[in-house]
Protein backbone atom coordinates (compact mmCIF):
# COMPACT_ATOMS: atom_id res chain seq x y z
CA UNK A 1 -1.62 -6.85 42.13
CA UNK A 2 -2.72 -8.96 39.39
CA UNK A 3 -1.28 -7.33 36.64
CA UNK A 4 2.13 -7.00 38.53
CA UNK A 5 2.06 -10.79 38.69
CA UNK A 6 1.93 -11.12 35.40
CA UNK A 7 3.72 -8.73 34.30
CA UNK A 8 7.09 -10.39 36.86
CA UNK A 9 6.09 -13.39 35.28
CA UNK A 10 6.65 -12.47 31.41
CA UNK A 11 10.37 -10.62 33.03
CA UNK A 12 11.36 -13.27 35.20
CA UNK A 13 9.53 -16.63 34.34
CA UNK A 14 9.70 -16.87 30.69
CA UNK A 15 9.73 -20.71 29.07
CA UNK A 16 12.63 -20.92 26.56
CA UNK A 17 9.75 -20.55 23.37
CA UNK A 18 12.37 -21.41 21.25
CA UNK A 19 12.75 -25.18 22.71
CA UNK A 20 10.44 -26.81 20.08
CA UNK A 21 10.14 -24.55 17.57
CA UNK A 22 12.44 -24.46 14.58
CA UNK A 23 14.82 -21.60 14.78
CA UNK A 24 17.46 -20.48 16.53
CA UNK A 25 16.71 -17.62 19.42
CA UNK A 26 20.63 -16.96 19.40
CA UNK A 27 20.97 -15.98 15.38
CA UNK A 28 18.72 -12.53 16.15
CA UNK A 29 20.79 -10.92 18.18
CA UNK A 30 20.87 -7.23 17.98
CA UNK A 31 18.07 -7.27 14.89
CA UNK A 32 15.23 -4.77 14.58
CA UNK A 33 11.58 -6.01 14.17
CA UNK A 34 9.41 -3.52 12.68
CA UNK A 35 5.89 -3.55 15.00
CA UNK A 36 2.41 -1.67 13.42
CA UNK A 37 -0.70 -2.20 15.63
CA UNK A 38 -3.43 -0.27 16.81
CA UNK A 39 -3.14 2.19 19.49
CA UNK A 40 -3.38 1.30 22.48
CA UNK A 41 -3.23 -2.36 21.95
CA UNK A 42 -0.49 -3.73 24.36
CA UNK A 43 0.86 -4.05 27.25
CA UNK A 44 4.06 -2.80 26.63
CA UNK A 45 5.83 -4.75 29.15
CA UNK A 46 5.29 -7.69 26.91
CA UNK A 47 7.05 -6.24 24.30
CA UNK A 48 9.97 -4.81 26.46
CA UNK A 49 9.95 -8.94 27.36
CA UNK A 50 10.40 -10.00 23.98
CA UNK A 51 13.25 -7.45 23.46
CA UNK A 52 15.01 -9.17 26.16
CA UNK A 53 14.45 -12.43 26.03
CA UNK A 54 15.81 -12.56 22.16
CA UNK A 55 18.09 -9.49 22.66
CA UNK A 56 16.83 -7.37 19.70
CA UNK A 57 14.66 -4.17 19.21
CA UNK A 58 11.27 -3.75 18.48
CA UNK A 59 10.24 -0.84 16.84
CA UNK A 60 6.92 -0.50 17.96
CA UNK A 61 4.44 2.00 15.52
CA UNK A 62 0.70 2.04 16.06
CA UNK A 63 -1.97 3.33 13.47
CA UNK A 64 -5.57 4.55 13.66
CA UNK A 65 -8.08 2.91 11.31
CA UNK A 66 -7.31 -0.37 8.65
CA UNK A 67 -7.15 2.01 5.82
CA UNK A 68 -4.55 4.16 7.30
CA UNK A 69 -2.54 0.61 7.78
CA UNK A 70 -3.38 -0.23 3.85
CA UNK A 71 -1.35 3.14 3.33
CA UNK A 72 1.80 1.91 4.36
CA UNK A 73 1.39 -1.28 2.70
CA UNK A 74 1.81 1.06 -0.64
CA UNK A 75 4.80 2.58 1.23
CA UNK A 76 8.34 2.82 0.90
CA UNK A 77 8.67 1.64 4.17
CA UNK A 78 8.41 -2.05 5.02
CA UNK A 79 7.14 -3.75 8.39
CA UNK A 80 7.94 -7.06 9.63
CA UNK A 81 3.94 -7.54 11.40
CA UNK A 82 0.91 -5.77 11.00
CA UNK A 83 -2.07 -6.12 12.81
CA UNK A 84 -5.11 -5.60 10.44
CA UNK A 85 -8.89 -5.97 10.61
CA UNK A 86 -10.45 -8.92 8.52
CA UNK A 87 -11.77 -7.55 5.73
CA UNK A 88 -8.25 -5.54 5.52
CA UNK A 89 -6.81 -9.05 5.85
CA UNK A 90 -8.70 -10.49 3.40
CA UNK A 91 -8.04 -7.38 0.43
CA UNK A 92 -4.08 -7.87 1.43
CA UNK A 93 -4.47 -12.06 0.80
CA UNK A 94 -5.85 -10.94 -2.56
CA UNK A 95 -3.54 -8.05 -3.18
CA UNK A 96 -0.72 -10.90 -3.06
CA UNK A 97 0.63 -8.07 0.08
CA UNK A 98 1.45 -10.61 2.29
CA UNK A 99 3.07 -13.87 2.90
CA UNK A 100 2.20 -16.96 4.76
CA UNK A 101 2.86 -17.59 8.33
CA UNK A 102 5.65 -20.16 8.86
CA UNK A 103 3.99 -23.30 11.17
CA UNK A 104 7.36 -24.69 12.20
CA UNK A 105 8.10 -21.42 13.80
CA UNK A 106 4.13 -20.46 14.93
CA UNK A 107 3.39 -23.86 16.03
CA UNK A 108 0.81 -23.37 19.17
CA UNK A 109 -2.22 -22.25 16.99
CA UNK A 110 -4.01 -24.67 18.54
CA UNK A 111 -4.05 -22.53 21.96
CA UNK A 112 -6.61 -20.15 19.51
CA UNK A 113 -10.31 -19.86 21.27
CA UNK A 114 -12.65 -21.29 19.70
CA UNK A 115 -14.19 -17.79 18.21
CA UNK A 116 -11.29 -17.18 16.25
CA UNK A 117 -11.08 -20.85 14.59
CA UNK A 118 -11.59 -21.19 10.90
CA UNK A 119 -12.46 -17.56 10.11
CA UNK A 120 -14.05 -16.66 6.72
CA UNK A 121 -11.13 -14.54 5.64
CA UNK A 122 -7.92 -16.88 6.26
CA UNK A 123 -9.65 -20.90 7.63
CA UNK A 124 -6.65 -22.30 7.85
CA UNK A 125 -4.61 -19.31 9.15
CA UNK A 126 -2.40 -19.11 6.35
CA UNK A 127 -1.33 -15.83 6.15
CA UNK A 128 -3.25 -14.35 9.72
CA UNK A 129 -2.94 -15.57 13.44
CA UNK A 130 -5.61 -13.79 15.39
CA UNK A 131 -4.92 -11.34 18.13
CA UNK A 132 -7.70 -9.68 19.54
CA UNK A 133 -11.50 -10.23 18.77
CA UNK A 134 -14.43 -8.16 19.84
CA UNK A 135 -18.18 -6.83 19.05
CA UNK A 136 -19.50 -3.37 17.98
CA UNK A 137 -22.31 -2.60 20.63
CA UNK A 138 -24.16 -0.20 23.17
CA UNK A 139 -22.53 1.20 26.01
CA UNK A 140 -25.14 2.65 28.70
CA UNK A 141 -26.15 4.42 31.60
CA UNK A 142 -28.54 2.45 33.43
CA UNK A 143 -29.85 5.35 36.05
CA UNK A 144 -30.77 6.41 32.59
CA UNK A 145 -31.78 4.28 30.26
CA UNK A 146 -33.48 0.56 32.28
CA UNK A 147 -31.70 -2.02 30.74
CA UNK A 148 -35.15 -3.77 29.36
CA UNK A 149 -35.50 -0.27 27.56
CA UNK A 150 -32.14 -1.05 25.79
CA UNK A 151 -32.41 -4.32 25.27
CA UNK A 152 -36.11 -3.74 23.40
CA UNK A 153 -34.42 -0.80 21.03
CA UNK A 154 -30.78 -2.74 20.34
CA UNK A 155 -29.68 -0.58 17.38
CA UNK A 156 -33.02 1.76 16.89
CA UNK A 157 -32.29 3.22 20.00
CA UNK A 158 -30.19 5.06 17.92
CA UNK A 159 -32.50 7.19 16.33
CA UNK A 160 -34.78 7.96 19.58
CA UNK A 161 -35.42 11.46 19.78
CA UNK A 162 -35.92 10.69 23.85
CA UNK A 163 -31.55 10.41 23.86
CA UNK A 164 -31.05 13.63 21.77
CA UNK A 165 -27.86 15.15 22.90
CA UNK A 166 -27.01 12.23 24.72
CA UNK A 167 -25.00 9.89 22.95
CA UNK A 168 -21.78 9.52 21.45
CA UNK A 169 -21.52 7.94 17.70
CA UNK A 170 -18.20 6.70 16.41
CA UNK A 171 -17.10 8.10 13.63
CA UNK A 172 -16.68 5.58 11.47
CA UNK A 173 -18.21 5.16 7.91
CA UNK A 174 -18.18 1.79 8.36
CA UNK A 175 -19.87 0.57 11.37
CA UNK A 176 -22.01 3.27 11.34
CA UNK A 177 -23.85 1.64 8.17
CA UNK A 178 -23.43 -1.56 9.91
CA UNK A 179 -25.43 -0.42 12.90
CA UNK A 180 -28.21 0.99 9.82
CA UNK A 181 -28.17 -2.09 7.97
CA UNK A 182 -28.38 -4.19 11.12
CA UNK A 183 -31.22 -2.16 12.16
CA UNK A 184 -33.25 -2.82 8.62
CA UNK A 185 -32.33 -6.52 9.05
CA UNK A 186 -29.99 -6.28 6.46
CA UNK A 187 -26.37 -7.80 5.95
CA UNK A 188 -23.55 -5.83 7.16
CA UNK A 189 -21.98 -6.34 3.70
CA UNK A 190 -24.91 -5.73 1.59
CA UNK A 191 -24.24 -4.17 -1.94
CA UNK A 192 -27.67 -4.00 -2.96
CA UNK A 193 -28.06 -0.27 -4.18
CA UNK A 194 -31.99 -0.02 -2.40
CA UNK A 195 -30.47 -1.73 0.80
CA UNK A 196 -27.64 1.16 1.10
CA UNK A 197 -29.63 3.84 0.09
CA UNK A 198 -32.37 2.71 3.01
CA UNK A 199 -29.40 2.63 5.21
CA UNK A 200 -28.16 5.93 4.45
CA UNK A 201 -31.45 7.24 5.14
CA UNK A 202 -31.61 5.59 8.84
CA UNK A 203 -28.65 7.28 9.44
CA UNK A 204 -30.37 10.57 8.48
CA UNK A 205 -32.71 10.13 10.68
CA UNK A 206 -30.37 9.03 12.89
CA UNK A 207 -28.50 12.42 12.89
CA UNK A 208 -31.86 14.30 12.99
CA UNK A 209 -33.21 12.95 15.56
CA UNK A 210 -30.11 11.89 18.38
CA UNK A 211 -28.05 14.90 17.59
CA UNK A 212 -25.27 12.51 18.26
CA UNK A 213 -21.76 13.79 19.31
CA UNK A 214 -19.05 12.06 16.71
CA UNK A 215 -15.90 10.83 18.50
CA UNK A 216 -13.28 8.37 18.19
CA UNK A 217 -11.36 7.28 20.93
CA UNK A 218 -12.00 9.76 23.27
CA UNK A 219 -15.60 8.51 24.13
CA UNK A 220 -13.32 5.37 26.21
CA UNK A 221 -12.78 8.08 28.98
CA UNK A 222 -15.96 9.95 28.01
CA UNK A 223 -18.68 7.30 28.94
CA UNK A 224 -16.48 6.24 31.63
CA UNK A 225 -17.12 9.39 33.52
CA UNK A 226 -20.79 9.33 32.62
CA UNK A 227 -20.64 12.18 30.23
CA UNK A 228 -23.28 11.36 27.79
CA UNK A 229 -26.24 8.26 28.18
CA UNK A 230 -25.07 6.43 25.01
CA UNK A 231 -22.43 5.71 22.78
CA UNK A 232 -21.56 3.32 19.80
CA UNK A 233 -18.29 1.44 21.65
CA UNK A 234 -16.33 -1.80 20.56
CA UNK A 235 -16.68 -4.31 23.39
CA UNK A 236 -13.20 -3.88 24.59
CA UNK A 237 -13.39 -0.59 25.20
CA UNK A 238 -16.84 -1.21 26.70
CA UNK A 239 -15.02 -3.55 28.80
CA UNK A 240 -12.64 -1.07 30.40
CA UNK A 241 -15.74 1.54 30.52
CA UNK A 242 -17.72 -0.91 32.44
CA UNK A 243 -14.60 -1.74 35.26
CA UNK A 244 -14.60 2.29 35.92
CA UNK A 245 -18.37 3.04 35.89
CA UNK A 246 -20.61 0.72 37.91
CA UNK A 247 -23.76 2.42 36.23
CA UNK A 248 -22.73 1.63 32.62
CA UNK A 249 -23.73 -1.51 30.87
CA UNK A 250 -23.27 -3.01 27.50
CA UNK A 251 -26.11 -4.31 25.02
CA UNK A 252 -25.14 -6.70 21.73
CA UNK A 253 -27.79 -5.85 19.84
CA UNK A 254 -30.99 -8.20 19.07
CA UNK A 255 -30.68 -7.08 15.49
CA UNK A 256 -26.87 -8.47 14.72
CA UNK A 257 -23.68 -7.14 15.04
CA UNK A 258 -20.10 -7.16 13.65
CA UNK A 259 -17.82 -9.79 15.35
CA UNK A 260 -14.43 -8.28 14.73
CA UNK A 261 -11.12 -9.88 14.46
CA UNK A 262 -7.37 -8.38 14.55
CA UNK A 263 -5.17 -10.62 13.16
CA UNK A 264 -1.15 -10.39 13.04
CA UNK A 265 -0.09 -10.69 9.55
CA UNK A 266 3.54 -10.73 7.95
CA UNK A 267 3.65 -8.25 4.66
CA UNK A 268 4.99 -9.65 1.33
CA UNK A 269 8.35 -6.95 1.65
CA UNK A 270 8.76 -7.46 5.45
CA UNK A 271 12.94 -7.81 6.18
CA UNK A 272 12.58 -9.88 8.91
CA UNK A 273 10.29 -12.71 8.37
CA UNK A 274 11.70 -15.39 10.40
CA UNK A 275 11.68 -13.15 13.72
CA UNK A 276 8.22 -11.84 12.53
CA UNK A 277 7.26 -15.22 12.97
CA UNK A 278 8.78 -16.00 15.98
CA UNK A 279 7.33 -12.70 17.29
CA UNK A 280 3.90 -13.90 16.49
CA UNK A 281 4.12 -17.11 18.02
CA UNK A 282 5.18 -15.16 21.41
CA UNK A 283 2.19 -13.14 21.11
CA UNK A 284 -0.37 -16.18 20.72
CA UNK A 285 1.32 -17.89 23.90
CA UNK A 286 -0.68 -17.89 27.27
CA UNK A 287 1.45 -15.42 29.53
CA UNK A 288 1.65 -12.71 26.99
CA UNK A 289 -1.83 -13.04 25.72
CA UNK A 290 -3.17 -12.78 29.44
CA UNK A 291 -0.91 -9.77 30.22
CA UNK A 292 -2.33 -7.85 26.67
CA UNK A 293 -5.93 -8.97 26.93
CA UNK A 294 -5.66 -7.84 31.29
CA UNK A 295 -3.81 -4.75 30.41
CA UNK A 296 -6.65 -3.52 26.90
CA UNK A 297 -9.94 -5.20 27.52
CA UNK A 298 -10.15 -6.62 24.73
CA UNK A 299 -11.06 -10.70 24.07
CA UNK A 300 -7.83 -12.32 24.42
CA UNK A 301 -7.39 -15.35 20.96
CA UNK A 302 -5.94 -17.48 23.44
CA UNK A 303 -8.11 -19.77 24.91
CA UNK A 304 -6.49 -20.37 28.31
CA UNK A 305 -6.16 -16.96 28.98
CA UNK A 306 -9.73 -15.85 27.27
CA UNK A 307 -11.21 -18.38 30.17
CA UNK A 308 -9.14 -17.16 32.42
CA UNK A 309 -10.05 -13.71 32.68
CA UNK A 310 -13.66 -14.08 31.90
CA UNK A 311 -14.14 -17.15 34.65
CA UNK A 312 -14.67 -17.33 38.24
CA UNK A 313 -11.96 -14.99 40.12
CA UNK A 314 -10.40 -13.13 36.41
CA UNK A 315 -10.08 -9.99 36.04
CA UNK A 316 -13.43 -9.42 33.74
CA UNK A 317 -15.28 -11.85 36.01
CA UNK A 318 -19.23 -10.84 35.09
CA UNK A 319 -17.97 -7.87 32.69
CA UNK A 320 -20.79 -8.64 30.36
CA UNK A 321 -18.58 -6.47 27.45
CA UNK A 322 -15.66 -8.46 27.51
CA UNK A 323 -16.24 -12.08 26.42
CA UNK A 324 -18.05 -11.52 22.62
CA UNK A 325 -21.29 -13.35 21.88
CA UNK A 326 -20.75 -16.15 19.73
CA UNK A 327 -22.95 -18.29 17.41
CA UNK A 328 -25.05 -16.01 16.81
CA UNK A 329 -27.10 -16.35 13.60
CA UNK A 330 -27.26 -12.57 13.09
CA UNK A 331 -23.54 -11.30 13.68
CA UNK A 332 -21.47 -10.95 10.87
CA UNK A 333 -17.78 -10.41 10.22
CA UNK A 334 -16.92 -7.86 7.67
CA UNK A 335 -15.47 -8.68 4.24
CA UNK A 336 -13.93 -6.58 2.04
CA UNK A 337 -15.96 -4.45 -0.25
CA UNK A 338 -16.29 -3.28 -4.07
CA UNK A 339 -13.60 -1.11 -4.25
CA UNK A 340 -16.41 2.15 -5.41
CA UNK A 341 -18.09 1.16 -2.13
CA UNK A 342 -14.92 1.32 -0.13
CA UNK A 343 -14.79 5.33 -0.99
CA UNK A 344 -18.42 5.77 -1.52
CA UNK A 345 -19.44 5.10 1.86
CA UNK A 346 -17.23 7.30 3.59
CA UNK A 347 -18.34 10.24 1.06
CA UNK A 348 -21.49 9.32 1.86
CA UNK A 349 -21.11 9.50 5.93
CA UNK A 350 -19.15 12.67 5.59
CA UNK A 351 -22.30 14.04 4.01
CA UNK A 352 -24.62 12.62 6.54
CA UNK A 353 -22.49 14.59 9.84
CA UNK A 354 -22.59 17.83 8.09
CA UNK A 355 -26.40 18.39 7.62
């Protein structure tokens, strides 16, 4: 019922955004904005919204990891928004790849949550505005693994032989060394030659000992059935696992994690910059944010709706995977690497699955 509020209220109920912002809605009639997000990422209602409420067309693309987005940044194909990772984000700002956000059209970044504020990559949200935001953690079966058990391991339980066959890893090269270097009390974005090699050989172990099965998205509806005990699982995800399995629970790690942010970003060669921009701005505002965040899991950037969900009567009301931890000395967000590390560490994983 909740969602179908919100959903008439984005179709029927929209404010006129365009009121105090500088454009005009009426000059984009019949124009095409060129969408590329994640999969899975929206509530598409929103978007069909948007279509209507400026009369134009979004063509709406979705990708599958940052570097398949940095792909079609090279392309001969141009988008009008992107939504990339931070360390993505922060190679594109030094790539010259994209351009700054206009702040007479995006003018209600200060409805941002506080977690997203004055990020490493972009502090003054020059050239981002943040979307979603999540962690990297545990998702668990508590009839069996006790919840003290989890909490005592964070990332080691990882390579406890007691889970082997159990658990899910996600295959990715790069927070699977994050979980290693976490777990060796290192930094997520450690260069140090001994640190990575000691991280590659946790994960070793790691493969030795869990026998972990590698998946990507599938392990959403896998550890929501209760499949396996464990599995590596961003905290949206976790957050939608958790709302279909009353035996699952999520652990942030003791050791640190990655605090990931998505960020909408306009590229350098996008043909439609001012409606990119007023796209954005739509995004941010309280009624879509709260119909995305409602409809994925994941931590909405708005603040109203971010405390909305989470608080007393929302729909993630004591879903310990949806609101991320914040301030926490140990939790990271990634940057982008040396560019022999960005295809070295993938080699490296690669070798580490088939042994």
């Amino acid at each position: 019922m909740k969602k179908i509020l919100i959903c008439l209220a984005l179709c029927l109920c929209l404010l006129p955004l365009g009121a105090t912002a500088e454009f005009d809605a009426a000059s984009f009639a019949g124009a095409t904005l060129n969408v590329y997000n994640w999969g899975e990422y929206v509530d598409m209602s929103v978007i069909r919204a948007f279509e209507k409420e400026y009369n134009v067309k979004v063509n709406y693309k979705t990708f599958g990891s940052n570097e398949e987005l940095y792909i079609q940044t090279k392309a001969e194909e141009s988008w009008d928004v992107m939504v990339p990772s931070d360390y993505m984000i922060e190679r594109l700002i030094k790539e010259g790849k994209l351009q700054p956000i206009d702040k007479k059209i995006v003018d209600n970044l200060d409805q941002l949550a506080e977690g997203v504020r004055n990020l490493g990559f972009d502090p003054d949200n020059t050239y981002s505005v943040p979307y979603f935001w999540q962690t990297v953690g545990i998702v668990y079966d508590t009839t069996e693994i006790p919840r003290e058990e989890m909490e005592a391991q964070g990332w080691e339980a990882f390579r406890n032989p007691a889970y082997a066959g159990h658990a899910y890893m996600y295959d990715s090269s790069r927070d699977a060394f994050m979980v290693a270097e976490k777990a060796l009390g290192y930094s997520a974005n450690t260069t140090d030659e001994a640190e990575i090699e000691a991280a590659n050989a946790w994960l070793q172990d790691m493969h030795r000992n869990l026998k972990p099965s590698y998946v990507t998205d599938e392990v959403i509806d896998s550890m929501a059935e209760g499949l396996k005990w464990m599995a590596l699982v961003y905290s949206g995800d976790a957050a939608y696992i958790l709302s279909e399995n009353e035996d699952m629970a999520y652990c942030t790690p003791y050791q640190g994690t990655n605090v990931a942010v998505d960020a909408m970003v306009i590229p350098a060669n996008a043909k439609n910059p001012e409606l990119a921009n007023v796209f954005i701005r739509y995004m941010l505002g309280y009624e879509a944010s709260l119909a995305n965040s409602t409809e994925v899991g994941y931590a909405s950037a708005n603040a109203q709706a971010l405390a909305e969900l989470s608080g007393p009567g929302g729909e993630y009301e004591g879903n310990e995977a949806y609101l991320p931890r914040m301030g926490y000395e140990k939790d990271e967000v990634f940057v982008d690497l040396p560019a022999e590390w960005q295809s070295r560490q993938p080699d490296l994983w690669e070798r580490i699955k088939i042994q």
